[in-house]
Every structure is written in structure tokens, then in C-alpha cells.
N, C-alpha and C. Protein backbone atom coordinates (compact mmCIF):
# COMPACT_ATOMS: atom_id res chain seq x y z
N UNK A 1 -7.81 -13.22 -4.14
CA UNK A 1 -7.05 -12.03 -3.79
C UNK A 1 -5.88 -11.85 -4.73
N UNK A 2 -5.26 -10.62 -5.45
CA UNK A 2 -4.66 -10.32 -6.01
C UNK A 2 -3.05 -10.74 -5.42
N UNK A 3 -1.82 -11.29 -5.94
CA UNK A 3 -1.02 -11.34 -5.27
C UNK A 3 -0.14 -10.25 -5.08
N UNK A 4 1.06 -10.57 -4.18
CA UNK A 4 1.45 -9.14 -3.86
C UNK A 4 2.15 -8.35 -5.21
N UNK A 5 1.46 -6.73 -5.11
CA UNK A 5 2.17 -6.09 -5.87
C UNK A 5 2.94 -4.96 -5.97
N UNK A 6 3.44 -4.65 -4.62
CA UNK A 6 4.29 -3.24 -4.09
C UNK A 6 5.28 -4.03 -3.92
N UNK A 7 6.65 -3.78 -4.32
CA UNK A 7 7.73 -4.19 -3.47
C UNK A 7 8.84 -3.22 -3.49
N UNK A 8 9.49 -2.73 -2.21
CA UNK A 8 10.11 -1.60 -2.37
C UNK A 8 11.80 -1.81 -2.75
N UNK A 9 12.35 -1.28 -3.12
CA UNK A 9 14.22 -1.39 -3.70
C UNK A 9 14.16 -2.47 -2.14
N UNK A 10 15.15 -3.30 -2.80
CA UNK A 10 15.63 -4.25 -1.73
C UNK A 10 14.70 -5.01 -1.07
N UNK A 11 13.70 -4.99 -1.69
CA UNK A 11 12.50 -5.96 -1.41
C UNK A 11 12.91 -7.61 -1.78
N UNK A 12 12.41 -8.55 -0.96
CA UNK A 12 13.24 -10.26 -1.18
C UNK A 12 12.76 -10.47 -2.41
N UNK A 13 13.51 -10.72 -3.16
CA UNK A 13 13.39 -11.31 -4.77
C UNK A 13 13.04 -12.47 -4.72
N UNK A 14 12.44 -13.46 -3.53
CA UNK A 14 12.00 -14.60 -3.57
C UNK A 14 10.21 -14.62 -3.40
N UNK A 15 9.94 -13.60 -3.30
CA UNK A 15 8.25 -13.16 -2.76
C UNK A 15 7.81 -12.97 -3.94
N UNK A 16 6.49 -13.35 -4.49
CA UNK A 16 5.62 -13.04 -5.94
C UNK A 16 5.53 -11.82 -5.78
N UNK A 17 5.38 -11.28 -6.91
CA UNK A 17 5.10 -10.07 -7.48
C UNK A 17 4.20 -9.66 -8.55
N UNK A 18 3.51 -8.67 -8.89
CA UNK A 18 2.58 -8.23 -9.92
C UNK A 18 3.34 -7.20 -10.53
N UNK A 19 2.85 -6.21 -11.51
CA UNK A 19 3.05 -5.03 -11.81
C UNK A 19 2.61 -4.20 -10.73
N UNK A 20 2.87 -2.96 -11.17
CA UNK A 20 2.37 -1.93 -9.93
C UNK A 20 0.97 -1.34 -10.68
N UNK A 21 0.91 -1.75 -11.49
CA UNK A 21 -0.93 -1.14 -12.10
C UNK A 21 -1.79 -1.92 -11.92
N UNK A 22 -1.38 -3.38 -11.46
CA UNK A 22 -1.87 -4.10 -11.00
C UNK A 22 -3.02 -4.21 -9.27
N UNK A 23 -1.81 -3.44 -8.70
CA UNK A 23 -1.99 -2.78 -7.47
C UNK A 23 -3.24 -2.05 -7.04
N UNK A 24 -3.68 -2.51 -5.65
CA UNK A 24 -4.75 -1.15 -5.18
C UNK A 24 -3.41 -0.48 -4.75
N UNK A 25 -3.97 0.84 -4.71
CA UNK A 25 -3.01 2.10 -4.57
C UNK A 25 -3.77 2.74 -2.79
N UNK A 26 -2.91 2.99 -1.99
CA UNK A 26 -3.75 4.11 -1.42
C UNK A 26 -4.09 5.16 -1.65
N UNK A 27 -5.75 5.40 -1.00
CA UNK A 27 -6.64 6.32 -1.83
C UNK A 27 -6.36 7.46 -1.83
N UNK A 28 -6.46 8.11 -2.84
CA UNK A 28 -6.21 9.84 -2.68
C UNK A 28 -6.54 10.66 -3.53
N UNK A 29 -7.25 11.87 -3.32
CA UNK A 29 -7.76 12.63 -4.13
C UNK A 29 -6.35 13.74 -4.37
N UNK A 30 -6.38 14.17 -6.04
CA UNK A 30 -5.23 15.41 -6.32
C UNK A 30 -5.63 16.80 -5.85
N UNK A 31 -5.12 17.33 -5.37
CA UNK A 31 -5.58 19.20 -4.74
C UNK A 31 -5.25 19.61 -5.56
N UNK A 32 -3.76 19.41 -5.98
CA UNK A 32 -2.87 20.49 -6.97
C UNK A 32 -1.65 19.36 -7.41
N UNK A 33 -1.66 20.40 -8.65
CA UNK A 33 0.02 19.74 -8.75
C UNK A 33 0.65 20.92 -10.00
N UNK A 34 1.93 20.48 -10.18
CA UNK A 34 2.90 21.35 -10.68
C UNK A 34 4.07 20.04 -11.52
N UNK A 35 3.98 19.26 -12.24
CA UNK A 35 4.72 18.49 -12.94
C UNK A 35 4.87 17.25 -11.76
N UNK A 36 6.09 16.69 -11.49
CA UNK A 36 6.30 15.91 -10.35
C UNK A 36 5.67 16.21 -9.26
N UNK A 37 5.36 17.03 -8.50
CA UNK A 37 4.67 17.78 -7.35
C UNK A 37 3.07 17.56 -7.68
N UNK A 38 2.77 16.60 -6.30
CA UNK A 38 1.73 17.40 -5.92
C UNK A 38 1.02 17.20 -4.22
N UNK A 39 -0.08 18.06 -4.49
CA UNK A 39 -0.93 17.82 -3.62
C UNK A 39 -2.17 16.84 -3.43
N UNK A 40 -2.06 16.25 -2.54
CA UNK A 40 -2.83 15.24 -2.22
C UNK A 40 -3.73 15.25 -0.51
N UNK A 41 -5.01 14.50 -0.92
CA UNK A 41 -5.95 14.43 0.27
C UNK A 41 -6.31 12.63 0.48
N UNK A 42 -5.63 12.23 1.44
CA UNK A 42 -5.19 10.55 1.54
C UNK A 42 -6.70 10.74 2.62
N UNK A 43 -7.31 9.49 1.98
CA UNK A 43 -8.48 8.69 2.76
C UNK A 43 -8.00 8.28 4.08
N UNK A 44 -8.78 8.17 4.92
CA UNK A 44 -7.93 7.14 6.19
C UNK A 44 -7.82 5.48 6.02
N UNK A 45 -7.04 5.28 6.40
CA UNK A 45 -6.39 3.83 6.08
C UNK A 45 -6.13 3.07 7.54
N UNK A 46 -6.02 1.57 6.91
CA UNK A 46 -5.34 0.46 8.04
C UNK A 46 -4.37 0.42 7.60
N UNK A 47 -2.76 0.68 8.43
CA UNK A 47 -1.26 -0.04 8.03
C UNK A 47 -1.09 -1.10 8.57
N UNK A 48 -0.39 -1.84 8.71
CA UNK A 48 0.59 -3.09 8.77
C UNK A 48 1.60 -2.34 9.33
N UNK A 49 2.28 -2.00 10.11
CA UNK A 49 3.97 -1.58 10.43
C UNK A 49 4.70 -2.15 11.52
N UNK A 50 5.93 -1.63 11.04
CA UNK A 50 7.36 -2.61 12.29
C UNK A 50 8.17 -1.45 12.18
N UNK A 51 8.30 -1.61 13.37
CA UNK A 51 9.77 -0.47 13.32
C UNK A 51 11.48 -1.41 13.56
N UNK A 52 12.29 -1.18 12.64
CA UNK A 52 13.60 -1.88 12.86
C UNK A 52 14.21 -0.67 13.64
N UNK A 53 15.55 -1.31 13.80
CA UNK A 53 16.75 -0.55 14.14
C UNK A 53 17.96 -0.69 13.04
N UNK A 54 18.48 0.16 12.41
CA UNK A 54 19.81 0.01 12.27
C UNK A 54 19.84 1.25 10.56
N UNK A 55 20.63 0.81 9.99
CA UNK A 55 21.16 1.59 8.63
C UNK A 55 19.48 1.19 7.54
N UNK A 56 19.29 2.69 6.80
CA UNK A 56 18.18 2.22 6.20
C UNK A 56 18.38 1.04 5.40
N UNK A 57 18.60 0.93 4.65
CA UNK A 57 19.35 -0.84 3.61
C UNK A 57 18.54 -1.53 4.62
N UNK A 58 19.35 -2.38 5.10
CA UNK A 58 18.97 -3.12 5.99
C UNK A 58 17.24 -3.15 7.06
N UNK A 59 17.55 -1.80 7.44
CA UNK A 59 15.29 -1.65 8.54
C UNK A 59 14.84 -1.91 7.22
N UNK A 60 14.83 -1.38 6.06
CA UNK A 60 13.72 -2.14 5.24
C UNK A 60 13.72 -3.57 4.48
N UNK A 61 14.48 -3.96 4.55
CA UNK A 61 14.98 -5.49 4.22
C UNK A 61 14.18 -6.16 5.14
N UNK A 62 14.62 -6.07 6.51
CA UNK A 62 13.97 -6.85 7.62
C UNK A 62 12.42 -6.37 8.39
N UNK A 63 12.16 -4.82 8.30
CA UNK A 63 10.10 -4.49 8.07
C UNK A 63 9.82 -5.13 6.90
N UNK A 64 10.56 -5.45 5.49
CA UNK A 64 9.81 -6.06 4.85
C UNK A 64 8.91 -7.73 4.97
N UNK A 65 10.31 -8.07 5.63
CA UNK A 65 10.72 -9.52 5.79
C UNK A 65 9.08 -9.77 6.77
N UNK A 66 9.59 -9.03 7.58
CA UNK A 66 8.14 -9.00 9.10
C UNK A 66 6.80 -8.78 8.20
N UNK A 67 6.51 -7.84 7.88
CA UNK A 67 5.26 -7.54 7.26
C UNK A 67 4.62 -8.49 5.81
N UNK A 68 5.80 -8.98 4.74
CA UNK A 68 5.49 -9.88 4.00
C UNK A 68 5.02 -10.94 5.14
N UNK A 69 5.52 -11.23 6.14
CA UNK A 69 5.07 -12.90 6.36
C UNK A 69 4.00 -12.63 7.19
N UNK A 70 3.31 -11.55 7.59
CA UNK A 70 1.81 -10.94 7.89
C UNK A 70 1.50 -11.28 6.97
N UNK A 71 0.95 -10.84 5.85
CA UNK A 71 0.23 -10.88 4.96
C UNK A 71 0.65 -12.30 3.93
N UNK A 72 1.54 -12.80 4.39
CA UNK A 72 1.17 -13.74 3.79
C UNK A 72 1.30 -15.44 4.91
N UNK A 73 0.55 -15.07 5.96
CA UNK A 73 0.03 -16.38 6.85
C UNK A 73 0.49 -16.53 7.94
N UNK A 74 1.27 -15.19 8.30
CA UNK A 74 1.92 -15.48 9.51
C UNK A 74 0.60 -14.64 10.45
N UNK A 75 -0.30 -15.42 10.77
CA UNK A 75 -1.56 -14.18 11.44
C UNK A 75 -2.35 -15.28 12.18
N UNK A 76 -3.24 -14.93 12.93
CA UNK A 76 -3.80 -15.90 13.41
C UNK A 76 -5.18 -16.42 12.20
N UNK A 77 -5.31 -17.16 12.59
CA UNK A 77 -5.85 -18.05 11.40
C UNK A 77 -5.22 -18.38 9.73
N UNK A 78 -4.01 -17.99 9.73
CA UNK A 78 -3.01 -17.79 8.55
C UNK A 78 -3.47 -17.89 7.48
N UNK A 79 -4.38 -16.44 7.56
CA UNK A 79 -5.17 -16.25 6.33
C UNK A 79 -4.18 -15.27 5.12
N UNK A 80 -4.40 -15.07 4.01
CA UNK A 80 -3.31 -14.28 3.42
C UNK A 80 -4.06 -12.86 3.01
N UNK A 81 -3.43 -11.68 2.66
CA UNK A 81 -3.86 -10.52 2.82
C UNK A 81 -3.35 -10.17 1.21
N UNK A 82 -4.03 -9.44 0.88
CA UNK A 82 -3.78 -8.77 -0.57
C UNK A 82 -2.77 -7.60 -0.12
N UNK A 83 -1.69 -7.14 -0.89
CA UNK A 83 -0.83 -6.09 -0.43
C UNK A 83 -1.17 -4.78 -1.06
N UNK A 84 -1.48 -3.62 -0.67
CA UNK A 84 -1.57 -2.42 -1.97
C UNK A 84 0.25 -1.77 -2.21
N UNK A 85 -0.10 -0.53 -2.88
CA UNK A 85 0.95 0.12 -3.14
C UNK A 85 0.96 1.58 -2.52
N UNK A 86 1.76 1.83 -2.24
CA UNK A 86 3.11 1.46 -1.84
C UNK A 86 3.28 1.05 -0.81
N UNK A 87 5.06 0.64 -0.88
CA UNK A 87 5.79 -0.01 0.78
C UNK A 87 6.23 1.49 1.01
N UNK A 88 5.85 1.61 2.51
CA UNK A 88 6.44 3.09 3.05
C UNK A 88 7.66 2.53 3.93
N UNK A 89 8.45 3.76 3.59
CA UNK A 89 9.81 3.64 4.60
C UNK A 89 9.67 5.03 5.45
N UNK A 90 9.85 5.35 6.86
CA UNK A 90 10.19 6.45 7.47
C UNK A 90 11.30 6.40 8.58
N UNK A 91 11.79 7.07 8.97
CA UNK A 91 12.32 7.23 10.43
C UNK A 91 11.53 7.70 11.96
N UNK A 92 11.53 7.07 12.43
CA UNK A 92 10.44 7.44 13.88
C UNK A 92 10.90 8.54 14.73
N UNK A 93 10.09 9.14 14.50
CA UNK A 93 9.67 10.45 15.49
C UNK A 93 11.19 11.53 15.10
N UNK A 94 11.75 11.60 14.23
CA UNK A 94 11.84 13.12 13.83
C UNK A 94 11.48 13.81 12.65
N UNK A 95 11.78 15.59 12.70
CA UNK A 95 10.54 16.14 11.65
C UNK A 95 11.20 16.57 10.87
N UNK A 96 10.60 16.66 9.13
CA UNK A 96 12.06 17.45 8.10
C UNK A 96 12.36 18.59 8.54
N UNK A 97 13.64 19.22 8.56
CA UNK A 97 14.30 20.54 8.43
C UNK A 97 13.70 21.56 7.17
N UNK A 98 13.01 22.24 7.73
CA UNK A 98 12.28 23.10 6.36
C UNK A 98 13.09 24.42 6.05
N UNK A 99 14.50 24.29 6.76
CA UNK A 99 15.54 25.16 6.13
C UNK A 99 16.27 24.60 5.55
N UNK A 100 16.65 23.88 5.20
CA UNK A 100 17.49 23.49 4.21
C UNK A 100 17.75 23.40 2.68
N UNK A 101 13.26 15.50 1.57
CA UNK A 101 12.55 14.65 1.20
C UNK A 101 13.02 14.34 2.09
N UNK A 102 11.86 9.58 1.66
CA UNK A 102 11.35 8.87 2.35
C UNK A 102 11.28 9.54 1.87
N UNK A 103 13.40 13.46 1.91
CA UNK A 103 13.65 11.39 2.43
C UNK A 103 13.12 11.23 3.30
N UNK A 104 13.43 9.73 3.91
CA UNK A 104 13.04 9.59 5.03
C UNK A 104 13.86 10.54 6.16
N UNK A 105 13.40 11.16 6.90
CA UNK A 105 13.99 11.87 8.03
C UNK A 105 14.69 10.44 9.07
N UNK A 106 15.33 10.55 10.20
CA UNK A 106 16.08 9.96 10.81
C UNK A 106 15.82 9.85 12.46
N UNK A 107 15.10 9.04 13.24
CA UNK A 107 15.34 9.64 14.47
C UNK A 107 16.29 8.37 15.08
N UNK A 108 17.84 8.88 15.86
CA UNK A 108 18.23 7.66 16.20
C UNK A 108 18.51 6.56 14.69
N UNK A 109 18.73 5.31 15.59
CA UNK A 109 18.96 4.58 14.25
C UNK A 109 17.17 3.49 14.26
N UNK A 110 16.39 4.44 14.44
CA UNK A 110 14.69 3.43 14.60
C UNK A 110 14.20 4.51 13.02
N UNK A 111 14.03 2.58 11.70
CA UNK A 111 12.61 3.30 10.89
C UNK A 111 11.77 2.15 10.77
N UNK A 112 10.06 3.01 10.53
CA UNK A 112 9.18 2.39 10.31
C UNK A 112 9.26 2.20 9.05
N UNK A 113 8.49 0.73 8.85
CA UNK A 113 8.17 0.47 7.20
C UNK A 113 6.83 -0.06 7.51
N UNK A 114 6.02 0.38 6.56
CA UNK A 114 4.86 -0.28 6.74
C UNK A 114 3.91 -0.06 5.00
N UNK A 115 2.83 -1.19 5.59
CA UNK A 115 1.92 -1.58 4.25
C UNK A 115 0.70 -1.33 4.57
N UNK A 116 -0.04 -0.79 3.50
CA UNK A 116 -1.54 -0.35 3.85
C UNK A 116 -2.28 -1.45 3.15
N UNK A 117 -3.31 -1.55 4.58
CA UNK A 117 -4.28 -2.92 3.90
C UNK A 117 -5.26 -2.77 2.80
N UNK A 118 -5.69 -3.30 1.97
CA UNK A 118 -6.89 -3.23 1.15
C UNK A 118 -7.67 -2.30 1.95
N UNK A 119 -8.73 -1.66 1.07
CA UNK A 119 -9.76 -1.02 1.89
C UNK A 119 -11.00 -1.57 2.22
N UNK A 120 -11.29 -2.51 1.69
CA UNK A 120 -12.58 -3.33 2.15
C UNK A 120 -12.40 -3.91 3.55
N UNK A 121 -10.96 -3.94 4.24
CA UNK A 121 -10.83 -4.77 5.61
C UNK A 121 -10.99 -3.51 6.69
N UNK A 122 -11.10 -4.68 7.67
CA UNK A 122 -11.28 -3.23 8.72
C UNK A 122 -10.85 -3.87 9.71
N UNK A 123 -10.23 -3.19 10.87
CA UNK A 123 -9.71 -3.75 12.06
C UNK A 123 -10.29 -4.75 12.87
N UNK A 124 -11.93 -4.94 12.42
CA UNK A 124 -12.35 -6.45 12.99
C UNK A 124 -12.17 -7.29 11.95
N UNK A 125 -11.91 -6.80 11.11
CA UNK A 125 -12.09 -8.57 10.13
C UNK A 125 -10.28 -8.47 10.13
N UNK A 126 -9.38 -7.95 9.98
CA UNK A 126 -8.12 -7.92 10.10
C UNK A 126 -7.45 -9.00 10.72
N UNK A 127 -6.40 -9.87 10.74
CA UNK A 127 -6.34 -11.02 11.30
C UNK A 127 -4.87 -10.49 12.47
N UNK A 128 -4.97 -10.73 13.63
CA UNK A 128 -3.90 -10.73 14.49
C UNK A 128 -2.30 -11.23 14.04
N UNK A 129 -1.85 -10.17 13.98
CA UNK A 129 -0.11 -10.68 13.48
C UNK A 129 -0.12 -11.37 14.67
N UNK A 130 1.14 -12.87 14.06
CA UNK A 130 1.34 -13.23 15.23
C UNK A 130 2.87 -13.26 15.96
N UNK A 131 3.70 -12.61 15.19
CA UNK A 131 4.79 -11.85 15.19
C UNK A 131 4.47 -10.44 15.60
N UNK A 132 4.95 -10.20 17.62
CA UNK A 132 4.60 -9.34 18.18
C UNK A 132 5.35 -7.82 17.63
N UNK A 133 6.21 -7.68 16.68
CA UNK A 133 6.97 -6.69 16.08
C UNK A 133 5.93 -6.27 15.08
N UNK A 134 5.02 -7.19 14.96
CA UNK A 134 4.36 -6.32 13.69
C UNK A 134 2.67 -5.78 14.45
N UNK A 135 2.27 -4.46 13.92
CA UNK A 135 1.63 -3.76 14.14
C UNK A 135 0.40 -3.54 13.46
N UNK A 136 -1.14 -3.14 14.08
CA UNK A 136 -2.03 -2.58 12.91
C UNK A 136 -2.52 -1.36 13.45
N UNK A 137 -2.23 -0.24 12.38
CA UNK A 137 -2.68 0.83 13.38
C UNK A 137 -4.02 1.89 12.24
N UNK A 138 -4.43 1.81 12.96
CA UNK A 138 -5.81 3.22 11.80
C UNK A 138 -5.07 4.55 11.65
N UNK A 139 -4.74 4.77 10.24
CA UNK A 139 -4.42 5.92 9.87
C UNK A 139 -5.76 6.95 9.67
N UNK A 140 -5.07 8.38 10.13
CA UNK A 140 -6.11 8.80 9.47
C UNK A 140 -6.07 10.00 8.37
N UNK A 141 -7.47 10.16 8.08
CA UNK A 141 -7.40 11.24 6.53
C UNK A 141 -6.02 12.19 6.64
N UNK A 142 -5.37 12.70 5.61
CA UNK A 142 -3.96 13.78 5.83
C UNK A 142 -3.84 14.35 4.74
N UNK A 143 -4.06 15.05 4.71
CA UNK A 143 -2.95 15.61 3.10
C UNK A 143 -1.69 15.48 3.18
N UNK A 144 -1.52 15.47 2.14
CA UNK A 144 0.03 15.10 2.07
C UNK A 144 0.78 15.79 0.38
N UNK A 145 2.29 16.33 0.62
CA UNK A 145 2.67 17.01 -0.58
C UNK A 145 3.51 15.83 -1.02
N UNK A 146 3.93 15.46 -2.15
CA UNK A 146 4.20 14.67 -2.72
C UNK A 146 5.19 14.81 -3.84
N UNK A 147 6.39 14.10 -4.04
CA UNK A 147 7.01 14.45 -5.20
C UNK A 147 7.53 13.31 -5.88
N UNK A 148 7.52 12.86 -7.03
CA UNK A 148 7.29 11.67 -7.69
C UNK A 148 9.09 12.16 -8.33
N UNK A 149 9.80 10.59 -8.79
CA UNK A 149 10.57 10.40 -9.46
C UNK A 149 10.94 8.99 -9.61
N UNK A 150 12.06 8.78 -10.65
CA UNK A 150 12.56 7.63 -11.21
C UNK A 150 13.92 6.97 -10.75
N UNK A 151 14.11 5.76 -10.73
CA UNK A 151 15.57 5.84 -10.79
C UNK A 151 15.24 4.85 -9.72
N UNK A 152 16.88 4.23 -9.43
CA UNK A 152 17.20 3.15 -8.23
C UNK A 152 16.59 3.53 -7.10
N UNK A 153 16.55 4.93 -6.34
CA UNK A 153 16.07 5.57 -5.05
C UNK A 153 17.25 5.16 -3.88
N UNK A 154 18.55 5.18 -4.27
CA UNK A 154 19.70 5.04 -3.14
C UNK A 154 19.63 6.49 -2.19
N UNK A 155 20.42 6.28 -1.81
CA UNK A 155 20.51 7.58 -0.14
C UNK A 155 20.37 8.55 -1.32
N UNK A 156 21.37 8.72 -1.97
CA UNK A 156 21.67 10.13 -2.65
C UNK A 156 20.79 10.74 -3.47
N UNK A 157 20.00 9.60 -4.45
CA UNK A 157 18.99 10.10 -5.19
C UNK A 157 17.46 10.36 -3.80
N UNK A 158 17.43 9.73 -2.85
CA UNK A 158 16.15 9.98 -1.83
C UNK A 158 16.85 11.57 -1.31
N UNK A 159 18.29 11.34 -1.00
CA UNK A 159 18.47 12.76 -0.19
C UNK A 159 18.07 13.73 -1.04
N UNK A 160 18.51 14.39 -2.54
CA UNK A 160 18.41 14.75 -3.44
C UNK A 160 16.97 15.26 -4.15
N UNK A 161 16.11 13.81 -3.90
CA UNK A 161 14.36 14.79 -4.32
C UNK A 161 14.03 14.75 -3.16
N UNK A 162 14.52 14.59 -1.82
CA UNK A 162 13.42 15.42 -0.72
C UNK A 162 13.83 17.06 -0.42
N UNK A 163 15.21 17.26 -0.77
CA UNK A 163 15.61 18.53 -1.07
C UNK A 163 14.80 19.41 -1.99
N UNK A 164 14.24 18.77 -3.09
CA UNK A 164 13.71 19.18 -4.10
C UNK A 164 11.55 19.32 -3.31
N UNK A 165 12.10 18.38 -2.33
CA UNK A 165 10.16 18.68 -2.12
C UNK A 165 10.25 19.84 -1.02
N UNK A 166 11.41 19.84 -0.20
CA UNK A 166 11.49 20.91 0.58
C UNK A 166 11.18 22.26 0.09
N UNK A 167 12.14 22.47 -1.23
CA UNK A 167 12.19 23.49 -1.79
C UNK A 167 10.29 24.11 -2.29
N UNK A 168 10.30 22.80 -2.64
CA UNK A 168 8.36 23.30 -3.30
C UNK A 168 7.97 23.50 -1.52
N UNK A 169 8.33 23.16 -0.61
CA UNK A 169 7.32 23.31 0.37
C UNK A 169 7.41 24.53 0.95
N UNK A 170 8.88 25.10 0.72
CA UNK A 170 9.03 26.18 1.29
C UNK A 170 8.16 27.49 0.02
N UNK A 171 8.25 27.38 -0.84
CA UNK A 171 7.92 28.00 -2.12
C UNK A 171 6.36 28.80 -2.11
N UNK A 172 5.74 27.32 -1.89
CA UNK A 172 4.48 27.82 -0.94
C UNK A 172 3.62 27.77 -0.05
N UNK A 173 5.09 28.04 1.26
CA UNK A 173 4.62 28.52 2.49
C UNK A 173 3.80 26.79 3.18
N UNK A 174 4.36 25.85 2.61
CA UNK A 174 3.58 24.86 3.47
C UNK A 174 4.40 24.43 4.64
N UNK A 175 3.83 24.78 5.58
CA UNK A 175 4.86 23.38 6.69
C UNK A 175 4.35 21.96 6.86
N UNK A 176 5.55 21.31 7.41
CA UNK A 176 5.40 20.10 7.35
C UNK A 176 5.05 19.20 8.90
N UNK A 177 4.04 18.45 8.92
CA UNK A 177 3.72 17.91 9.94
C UNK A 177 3.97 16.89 10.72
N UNK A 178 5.64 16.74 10.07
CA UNK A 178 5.92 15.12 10.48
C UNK A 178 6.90 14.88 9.27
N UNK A 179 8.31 13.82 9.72
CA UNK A 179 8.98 13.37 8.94
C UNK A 179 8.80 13.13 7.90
N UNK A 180 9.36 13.08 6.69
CA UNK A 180 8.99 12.71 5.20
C UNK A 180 9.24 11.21 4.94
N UNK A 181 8.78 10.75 4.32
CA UNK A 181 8.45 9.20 3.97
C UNK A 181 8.91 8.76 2.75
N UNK A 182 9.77 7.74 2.41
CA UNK A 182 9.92 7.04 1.35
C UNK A 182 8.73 6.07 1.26
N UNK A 183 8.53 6.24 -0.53
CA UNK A 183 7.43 5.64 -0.72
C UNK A 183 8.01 4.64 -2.17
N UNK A 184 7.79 3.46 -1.87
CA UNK A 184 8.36 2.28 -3.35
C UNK A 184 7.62 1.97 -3.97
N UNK A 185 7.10 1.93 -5.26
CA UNK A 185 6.83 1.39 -5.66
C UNK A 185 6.12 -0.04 -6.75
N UNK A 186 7.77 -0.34 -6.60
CA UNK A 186 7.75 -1.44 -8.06
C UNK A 186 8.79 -2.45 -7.66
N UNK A 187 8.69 -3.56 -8.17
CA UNK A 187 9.59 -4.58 -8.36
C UNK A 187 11.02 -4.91 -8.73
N UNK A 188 12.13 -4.94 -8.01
CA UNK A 188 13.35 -5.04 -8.10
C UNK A 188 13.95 -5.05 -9.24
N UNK A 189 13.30 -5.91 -10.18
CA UNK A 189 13.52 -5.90 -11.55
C UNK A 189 13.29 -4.97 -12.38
N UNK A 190 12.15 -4.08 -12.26
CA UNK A 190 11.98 -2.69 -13.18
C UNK A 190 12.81 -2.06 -13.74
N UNK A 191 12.63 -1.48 -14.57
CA UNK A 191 13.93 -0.96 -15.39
C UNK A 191 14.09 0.80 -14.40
N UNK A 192 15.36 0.87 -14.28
CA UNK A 192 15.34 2.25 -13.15
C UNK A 192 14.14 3.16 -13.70
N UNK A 193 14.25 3.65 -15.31
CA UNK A 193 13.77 4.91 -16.11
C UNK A 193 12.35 4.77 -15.43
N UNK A 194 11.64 2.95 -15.15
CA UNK A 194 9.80 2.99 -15.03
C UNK A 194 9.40 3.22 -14.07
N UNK A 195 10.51 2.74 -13.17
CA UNK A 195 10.45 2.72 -11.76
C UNK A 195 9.71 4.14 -11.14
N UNK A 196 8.48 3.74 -10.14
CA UNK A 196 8.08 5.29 -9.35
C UNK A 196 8.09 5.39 -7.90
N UNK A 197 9.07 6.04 -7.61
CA UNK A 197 9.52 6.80 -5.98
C UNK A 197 9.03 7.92 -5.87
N UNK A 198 8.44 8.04 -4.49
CA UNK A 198 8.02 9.16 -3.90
C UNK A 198 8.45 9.65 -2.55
N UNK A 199 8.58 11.09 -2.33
CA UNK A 199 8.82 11.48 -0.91
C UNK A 199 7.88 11.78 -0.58
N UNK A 200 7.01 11.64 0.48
CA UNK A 200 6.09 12.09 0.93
C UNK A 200 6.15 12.96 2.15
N UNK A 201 4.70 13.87 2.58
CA UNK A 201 5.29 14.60 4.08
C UNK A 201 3.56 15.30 4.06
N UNK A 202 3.81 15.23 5.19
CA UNK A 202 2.10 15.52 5.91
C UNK A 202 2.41 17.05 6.06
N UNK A 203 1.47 17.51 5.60
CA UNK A 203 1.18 19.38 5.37
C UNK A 203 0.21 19.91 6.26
N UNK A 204 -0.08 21.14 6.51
CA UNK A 204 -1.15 21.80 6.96
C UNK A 204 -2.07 21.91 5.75
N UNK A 205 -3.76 21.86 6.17
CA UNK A 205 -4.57 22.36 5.56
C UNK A 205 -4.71 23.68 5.59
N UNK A 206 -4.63 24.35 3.97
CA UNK A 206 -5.40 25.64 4.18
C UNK A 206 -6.58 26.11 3.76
């Protein structure tokens, strides 16, 4: 199995790492796109997720902490799991403001972070976390609009391009089906310029 190769800003600098081309990616076909922007049709997937409490910094420090030691033996039979890309960050259960991007939207001080499994596994061969905070849940197929950029990904630069995906969403006429998602990912060390962040956000089909 490939070792792990997503790790999102503030990911433990003590966990192996790959490149991110290294990486299975979750699957997705392009609809459209427009430079940074696009449209996307996501396969259905297995996640890994935990929901923390507190300041983002920190919920993803500690969903990471939880979900690395899933996948790597904390499961029943402490088998180890290949990681894909990306680490998602969100806030639970509120939706972006489409008057006005993860970013991540905010509900309360609760966000999810979670990891999508390889695609060859499936919820029976999947091994039981044994850390009751961590989760496996079946995603399913979504489109999703998407806006890619560079850089550290602090509050200001996430607040900043989800503004910027809003704007494309409002532009054309898409609404959004659910909070927007921070998406990481590369390795702490990357140089900011290589580094690739995404906001993500579940759309209507038309």
C-alpha cells in the first residue's frame, strides 16, 4: 500500500508523507471549467470522518490526529489503510451565504474533517475504527463547483477564494447544496507557490 499522501496545513509533521501525485485522488469527472473554476461530477465514495469542536486550527489538528491513527492501525485487526487526496475540512450543518468559499462554512464551534478511502475498499472489507469518534460513512455521487488556489490557505486566504467561488456561483445561477469545504492538499513542507487548495460546494444538477 502506498504510504500516506494528503496532508492538510497543520497536518503532524511526524506522520510519513508522499508527494501529492503520488496520491489516489478522489474520483471525478470535469463538466466545465473557466481557469481556477470548475465543474465537477464526484463518483460515490467511502470517508473516514470526526467531527471536533473548537477554532478551525486546532478541529483539524485533532480530526487529523483521530483519522491518521485509523488508517494507520488504530482499527480492529490494526490493519493499515492507504490515504487518498485530499484531507477535507468543513463545518457541520450550516449552508454558504450565496449573497455575499473550506471556506469552510461554520455551524456553532463543530467541524468535520475527513479522508476518503481508496476505491477498491468497500464497507465490508473496511476495518472497524476503534476510536468511537471516528466514523465510516458512504458518500454519494455529487457534483460539485470547485475553485483551486495556492498559498498557505490561513482564514483570510480560505475566506477570500470562497468569496471568489461564490461570486462564480452566483454568475451562473448555481445554488449551493450544503456548506463549502476546505480541501488540502500537500505536505507542510511544500513551497506555498506548489501548494493546491480548494473550496469546494455541492451544486444543483442542470
Amino acid at each position: 500500500m502506498r504510504r500516506l499522501s494528503m496532508v492538510l496545513v497543520g497536518f503532524l509533521a511526524a506522520a510519513p508523507a508522499s508527494a501529492d501525485s503520488d496520491a489516489e485522488h478522489a474520483r471525478y469527472s470535469v463538466v466545465a471549467s473557466a481557469g481556477d473554476f470548475e465543474i465537477r461530477d464526484y463518483a460515490p465514495q467511502i470517508v473516514a470522518e470526526t467531527t471536533v469542536a473548537g477554532e478551525r486550527d486546532a478541529a483539524i489538528k485533532e480530526g487529523f490526529r483521530r483519522l491518521a491513527g485509523y488508517i494507520f492501525g488504530d482499527n480492529a485487526g490494526a490493519g493499515k489503510i492507504a490515504m487518498t487526496a485530499p484531507v477535507e475540512q468543513q463545518p457541520q450543518g450550516q449552508k454558504i451565504a450565496m449573497t455575499a468559499p473550506v471556506a469552510q462554512a461554520r455551524a456553532g464551534d463543530a467541524w468535520v474533517v475527513r479522508f476518503t478511502m481508496p476505491a477498491e475498499l468497500t464497507m465490508a472489507s473496511l476495518p472497524k475504527p476503534n476510536n468511537a469518534a471516528v466514523r465510516l460513512a458512504q458518500a454519494p455521487g455529487k457534483r460539485i463547483a470547485a475553485l483551486r488556489f495556492s498559498g498557505l490557505a490561513g482564514d483570510d486566504d480560505l475566506a477570500a477564494n470562497e468569496a471568489k467561488l461564490v461570486e462564480e456561483l452566483n454568475i451562473r445561477g448555481l445554488g449551493a447544496k450544503g456548506p463549502a469545504v476546505y480541501a488540502f492538499y500537500d505536505p507542510p513542507w511544500t513551497l506555498p507557490w506548489n501548494r493546491r487548495n480548494e473550496i469546494l460546494v455541492e451544486v444543483d444538477h442542470k
